[in-house]
C-alpha atoms as a PDB file:
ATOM      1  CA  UNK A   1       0.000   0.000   0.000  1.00  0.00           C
ATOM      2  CA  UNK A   2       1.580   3.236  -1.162  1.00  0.00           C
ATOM      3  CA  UNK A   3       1.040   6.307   1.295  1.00  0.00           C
ATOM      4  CA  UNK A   4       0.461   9.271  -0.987  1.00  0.00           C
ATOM      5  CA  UNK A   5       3.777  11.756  -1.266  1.00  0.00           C
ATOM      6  CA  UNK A   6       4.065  14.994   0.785  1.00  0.00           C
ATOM      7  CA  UNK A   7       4.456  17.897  -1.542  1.00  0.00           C
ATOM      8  CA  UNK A   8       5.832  19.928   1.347  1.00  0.00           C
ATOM      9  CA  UNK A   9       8.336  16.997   2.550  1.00  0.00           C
ATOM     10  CA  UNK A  10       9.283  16.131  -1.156  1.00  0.00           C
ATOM     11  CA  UNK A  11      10.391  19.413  -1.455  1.00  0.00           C
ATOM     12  CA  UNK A  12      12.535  19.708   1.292  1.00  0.00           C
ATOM     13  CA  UNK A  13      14.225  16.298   0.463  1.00  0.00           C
ATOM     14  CA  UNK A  14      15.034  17.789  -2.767  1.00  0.00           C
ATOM     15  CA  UNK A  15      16.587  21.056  -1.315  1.00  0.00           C
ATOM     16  CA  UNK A  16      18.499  18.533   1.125  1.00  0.00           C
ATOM     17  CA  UNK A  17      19.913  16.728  -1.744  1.00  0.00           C
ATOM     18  CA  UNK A  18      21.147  19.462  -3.490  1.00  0.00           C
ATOM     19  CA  UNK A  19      22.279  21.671  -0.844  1.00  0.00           C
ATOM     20  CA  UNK A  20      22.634  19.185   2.016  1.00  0.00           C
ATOM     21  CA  UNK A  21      26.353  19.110   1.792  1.00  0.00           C
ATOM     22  CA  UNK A  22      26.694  22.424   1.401  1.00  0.00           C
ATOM     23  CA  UNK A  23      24.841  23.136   4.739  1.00  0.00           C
ATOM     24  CA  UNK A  24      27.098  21.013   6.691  1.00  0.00           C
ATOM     25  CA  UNK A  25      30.321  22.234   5.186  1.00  0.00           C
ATOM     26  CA  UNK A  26      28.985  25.895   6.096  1.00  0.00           C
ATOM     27  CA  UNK A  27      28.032  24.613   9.543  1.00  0.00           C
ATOM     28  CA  UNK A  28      31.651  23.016   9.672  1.00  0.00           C
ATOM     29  CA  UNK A  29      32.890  26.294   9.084  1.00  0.00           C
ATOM     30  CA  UNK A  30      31.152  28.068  12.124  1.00  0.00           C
ATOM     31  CA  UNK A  31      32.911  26.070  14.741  1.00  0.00           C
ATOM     32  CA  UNK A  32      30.189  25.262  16.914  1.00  0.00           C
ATOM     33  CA  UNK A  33      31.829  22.715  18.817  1.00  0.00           C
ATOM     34  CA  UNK A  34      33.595  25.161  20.839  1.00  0.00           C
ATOM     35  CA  UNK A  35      30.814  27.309  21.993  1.00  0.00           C
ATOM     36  CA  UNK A  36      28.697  23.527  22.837  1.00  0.00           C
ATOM     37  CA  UNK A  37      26.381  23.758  20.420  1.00  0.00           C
ATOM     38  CA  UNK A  38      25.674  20.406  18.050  1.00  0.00           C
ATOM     39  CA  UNK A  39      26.070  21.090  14.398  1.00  0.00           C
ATOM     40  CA  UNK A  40      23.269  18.413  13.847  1.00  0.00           C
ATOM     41  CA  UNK A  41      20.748  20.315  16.094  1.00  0.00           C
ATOM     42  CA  UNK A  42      21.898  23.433  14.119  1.00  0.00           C
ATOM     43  CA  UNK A  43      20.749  21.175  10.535  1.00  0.00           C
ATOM     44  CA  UNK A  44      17.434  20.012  12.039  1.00  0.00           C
ATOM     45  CA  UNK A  45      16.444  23.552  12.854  1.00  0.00           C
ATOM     46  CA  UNK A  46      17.590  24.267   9.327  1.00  0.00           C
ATOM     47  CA  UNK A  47      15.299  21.376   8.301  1.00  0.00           C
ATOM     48  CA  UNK A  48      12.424  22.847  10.029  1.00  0.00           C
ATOM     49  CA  UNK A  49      13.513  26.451   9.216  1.00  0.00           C
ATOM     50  CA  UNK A  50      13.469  25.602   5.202  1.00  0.00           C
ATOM     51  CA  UNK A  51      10.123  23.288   6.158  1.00  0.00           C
ATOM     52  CA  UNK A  52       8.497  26.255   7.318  1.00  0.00           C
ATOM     53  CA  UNK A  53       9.261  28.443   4.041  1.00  0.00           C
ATOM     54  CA  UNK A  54       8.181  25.830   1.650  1.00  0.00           C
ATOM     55  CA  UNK A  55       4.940  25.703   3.205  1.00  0.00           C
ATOM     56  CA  UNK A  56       4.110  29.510   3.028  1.00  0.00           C
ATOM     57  CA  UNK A  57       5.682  29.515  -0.455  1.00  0.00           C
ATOM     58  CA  UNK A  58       5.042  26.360  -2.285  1.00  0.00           C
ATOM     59  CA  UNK A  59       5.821  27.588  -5.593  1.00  0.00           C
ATOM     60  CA  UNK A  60       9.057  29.635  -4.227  1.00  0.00           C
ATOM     61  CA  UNK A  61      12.558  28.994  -5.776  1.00  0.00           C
ATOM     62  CA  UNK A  62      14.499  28.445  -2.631  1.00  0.00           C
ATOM     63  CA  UNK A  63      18.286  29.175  -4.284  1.00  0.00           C
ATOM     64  CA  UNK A  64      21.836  28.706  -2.532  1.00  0.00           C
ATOM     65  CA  UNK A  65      21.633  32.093  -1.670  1.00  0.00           C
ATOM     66  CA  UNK A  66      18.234  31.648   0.633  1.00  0.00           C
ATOM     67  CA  UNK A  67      19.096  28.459   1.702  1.00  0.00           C
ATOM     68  CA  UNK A  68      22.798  30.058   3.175  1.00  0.00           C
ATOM     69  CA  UNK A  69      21.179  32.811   4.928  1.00  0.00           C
ATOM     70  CA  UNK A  70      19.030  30.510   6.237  1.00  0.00           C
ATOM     71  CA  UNK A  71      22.163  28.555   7.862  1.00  0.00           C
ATOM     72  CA  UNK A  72      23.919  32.279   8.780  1.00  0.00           C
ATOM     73  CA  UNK A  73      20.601  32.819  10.704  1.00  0.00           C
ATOM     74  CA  UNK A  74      19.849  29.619  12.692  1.00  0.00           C
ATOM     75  CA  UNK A  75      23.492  30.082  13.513  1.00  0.00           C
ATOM     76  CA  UNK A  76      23.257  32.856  15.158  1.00  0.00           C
ATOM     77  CA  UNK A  77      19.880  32.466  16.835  1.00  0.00           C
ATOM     78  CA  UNK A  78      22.134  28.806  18.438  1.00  0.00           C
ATOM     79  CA  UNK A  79      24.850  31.087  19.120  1.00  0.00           C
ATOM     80  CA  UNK A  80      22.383  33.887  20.866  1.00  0.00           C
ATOM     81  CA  UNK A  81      21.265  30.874  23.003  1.00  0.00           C
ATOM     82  CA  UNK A  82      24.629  29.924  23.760  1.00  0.00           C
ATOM     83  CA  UNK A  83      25.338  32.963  25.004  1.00  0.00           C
ATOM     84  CA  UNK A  84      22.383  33.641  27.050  1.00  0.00           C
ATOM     85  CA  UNK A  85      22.107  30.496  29.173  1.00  0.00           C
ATOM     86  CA  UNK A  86      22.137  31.246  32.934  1.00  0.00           C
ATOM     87  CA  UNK A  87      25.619  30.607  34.372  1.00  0.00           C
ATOM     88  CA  UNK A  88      24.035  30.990  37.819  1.00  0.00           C
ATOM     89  CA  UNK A  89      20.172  31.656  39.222  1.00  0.00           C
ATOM     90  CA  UNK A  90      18.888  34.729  39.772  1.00  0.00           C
ATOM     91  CA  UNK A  91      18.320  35.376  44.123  1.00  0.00           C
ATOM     92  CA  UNK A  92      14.978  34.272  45.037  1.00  0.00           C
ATOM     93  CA  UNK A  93      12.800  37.238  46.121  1.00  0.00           C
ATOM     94  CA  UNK A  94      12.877  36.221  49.994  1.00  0.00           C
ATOM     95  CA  UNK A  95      16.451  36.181  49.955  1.00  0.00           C
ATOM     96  CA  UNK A  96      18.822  39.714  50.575  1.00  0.00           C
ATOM     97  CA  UNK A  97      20.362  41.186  46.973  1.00  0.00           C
ATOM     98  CA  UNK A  98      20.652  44.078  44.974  1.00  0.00           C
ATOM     99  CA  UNK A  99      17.584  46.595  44.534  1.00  0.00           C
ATOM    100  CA  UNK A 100      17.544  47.490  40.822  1.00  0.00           C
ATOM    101  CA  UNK A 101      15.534  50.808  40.370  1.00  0.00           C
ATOM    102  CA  UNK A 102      13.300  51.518  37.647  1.00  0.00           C
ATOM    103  CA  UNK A 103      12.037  54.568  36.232  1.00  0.00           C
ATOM    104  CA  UNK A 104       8.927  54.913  34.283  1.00  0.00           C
ATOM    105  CA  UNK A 105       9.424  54.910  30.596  1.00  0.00           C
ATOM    106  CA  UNK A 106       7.692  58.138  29.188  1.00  0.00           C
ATOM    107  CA  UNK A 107       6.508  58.385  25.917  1.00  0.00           C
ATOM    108  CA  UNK A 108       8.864  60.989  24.418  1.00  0.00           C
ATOM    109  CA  UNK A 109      11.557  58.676  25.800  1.00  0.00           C
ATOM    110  CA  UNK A 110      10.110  56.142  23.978  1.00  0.00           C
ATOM    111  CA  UNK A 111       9.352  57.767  20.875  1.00  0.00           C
ATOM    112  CA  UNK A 112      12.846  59.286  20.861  1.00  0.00           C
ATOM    113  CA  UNK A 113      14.480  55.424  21.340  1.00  0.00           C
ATOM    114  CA  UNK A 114      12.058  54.355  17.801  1.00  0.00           C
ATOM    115  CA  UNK A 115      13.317  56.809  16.251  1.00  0.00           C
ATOM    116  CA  UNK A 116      17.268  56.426  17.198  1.00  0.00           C
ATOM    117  CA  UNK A 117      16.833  52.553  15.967  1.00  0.00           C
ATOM    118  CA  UNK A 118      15.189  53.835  12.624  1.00  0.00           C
ATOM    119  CA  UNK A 119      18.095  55.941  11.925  1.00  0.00           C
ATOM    120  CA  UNK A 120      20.220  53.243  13.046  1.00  0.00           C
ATOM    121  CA  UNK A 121      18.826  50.852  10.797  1.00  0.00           C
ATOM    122  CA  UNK A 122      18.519  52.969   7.809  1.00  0.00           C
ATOM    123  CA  UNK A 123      22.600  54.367   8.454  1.00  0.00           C
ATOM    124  CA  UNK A 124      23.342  50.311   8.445  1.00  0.00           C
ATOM    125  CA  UNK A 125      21.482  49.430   5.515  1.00  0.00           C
ATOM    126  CA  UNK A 126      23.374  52.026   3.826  1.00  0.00           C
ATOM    127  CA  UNK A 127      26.878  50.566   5.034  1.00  0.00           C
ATOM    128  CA  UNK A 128      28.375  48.713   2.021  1.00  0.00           C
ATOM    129  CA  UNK A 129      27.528  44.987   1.688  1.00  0.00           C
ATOM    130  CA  UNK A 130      31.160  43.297   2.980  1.00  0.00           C
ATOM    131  CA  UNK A 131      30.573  45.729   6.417  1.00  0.00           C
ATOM    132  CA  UNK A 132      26.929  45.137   6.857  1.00  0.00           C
ATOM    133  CA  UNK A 133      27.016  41.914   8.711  1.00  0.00           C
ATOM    134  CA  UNK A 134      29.981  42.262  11.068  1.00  0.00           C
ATOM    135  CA  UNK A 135      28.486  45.453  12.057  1.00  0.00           C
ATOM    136  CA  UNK A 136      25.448  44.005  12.780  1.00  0.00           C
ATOM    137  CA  UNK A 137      27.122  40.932  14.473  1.00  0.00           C
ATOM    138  CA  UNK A 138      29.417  43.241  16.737  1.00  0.00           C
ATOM    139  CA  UNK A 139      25.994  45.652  18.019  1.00  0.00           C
ATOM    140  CA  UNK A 140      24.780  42.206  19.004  1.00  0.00           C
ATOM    141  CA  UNK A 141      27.661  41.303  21.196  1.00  0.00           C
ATOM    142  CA  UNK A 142      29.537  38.960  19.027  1.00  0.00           C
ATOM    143  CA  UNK A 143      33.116  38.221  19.528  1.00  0.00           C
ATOM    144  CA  UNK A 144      35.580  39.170  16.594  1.00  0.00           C
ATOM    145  CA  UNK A 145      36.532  35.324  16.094  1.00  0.00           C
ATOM    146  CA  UNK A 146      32.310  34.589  16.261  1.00  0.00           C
ATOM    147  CA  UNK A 147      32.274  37.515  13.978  1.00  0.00           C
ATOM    148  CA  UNK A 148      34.554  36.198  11.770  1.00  0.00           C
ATOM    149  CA  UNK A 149      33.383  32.968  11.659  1.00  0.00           C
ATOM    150  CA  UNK A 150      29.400  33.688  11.376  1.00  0.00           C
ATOM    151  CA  UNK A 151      30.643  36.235   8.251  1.00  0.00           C
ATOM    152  CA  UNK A 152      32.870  33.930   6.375  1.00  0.00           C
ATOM    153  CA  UNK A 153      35.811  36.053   7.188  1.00  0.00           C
ATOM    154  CA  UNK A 154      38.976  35.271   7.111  1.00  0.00           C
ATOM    155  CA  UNK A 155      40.917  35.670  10.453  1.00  0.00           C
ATOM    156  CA  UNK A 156      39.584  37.843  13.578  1.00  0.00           C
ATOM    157  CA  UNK A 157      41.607  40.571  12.755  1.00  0.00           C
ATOM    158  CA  UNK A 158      40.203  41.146   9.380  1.00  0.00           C
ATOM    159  CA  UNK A 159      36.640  41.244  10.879  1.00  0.00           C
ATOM    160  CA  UNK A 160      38.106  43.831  13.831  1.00  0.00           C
ATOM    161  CA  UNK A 161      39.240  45.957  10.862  1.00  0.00           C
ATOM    162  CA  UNK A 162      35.905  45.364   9.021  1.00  0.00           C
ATOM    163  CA  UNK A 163      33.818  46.403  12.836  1.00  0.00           C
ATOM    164  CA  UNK A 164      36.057  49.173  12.763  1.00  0.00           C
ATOM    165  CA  UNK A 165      35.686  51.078   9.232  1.00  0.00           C
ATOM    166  CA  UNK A 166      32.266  50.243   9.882  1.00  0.00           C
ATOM    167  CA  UNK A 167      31.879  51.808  12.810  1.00  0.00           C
ATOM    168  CA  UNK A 168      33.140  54.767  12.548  1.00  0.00           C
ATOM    169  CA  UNK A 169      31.335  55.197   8.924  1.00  0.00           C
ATOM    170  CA  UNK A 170      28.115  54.099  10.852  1.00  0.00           C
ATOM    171  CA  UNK A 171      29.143  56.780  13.485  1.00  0.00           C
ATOM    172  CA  UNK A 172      29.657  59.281  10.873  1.00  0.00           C
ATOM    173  CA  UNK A 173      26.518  59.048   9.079  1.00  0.00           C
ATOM    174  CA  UNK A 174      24.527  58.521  12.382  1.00  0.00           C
ATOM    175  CA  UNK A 175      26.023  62.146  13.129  1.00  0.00           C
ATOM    176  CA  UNK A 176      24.730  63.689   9.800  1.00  0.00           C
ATOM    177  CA  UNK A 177      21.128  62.496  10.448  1.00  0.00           C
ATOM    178  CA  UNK A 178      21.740  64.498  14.121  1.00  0.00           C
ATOM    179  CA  UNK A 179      21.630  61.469  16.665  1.00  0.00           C
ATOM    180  CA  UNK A 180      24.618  62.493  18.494  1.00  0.00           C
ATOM    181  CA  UNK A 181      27.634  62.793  18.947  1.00  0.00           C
ATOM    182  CA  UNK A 182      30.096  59.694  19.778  1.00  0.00           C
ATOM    183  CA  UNK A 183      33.141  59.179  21.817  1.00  0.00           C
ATOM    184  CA  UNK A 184      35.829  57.990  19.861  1.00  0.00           C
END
């Protein structure tokens, strides 16, 4: 008895056979090993990541070039969670610690921060292509060496250089728009 054929699973098969080796030579790139992260949880989210797209878009052409910022991404949402696991527990509230005060946000604080991130975000999108995603990696908290490996760059210092140019050309045109001023 033949069960009838997926459309949705077919499809990813196919994209797994053609790009399947690709993935895990990217994801052998990355060096996920030494932040303790599993390169073959890293493909299954890929799996389900791609999964996902194919069944909003069934007719989409999902090229190398989706399929590898697909990888770049789920990298760096693994990495994220790497980074954010709890290295020890926060107090419990009966027990004696540190009183954090908060002030009320107001909304022309607020409406001043949206519009600081817009002009962020449009002075990035203007950076050129090779500075766009160290930048972004770096304002995340990425290491150089994460940065250079997430980016496909060659050697730590190249992507400290890259951060750098970027910076202060991101600093630059953040000035012209009037957001500040920054320390250098």
């Amino acid at each position: 008895m033949n069960r009838p054929v997926d459309p949705v699973h077919a499809r990813l098969e196919e994209l797994f056979r053609t790009y399947g080796a690709r993935v895990r030579g990217l994801l052998g790139t990355y060096g996920l090993d030494k932040h303790g992260i599993d390169p073959a949880d890293v493909e299954q989210e890929i799996r389900i990541r791609l999964w996902h797209a194919i069944e909003r878009d069934r007719s989409g052409a999902f090229h190398a070039s989706y399929v590898q910022r697909v990888v770049a991404s789920t990298v760096i949402d693994a990495l994220r969670r790497a980074q954010v696991r709890a290295t020890e527990p926060l107090p419990e509230e009966d027990e004696p610690g540190v009183e954090i005060a908060v002030s009320p946000l107001t909304p022309e604080h607020s409406a001043g921060d949206a519009e600081r991130m817009q002009g962020l975000e449009a002075c990035l999108a203007e950076l050129p292509e090779r500075r766009r995603l160290p930048i972004a990696l770096h304002l995340q908290g990425f290491s150089l060496q994460e940065i250079a490996d997430l980016a496909g760059i060659a050697s730590a210092e190249a992507a400290r250089k890259l951060v750098s140019r970027g910076l202060e050309e991101l600093k630059s045109r953040l000035r012209d728009l009037g957001h500040g001023d920054f320390e250098d």
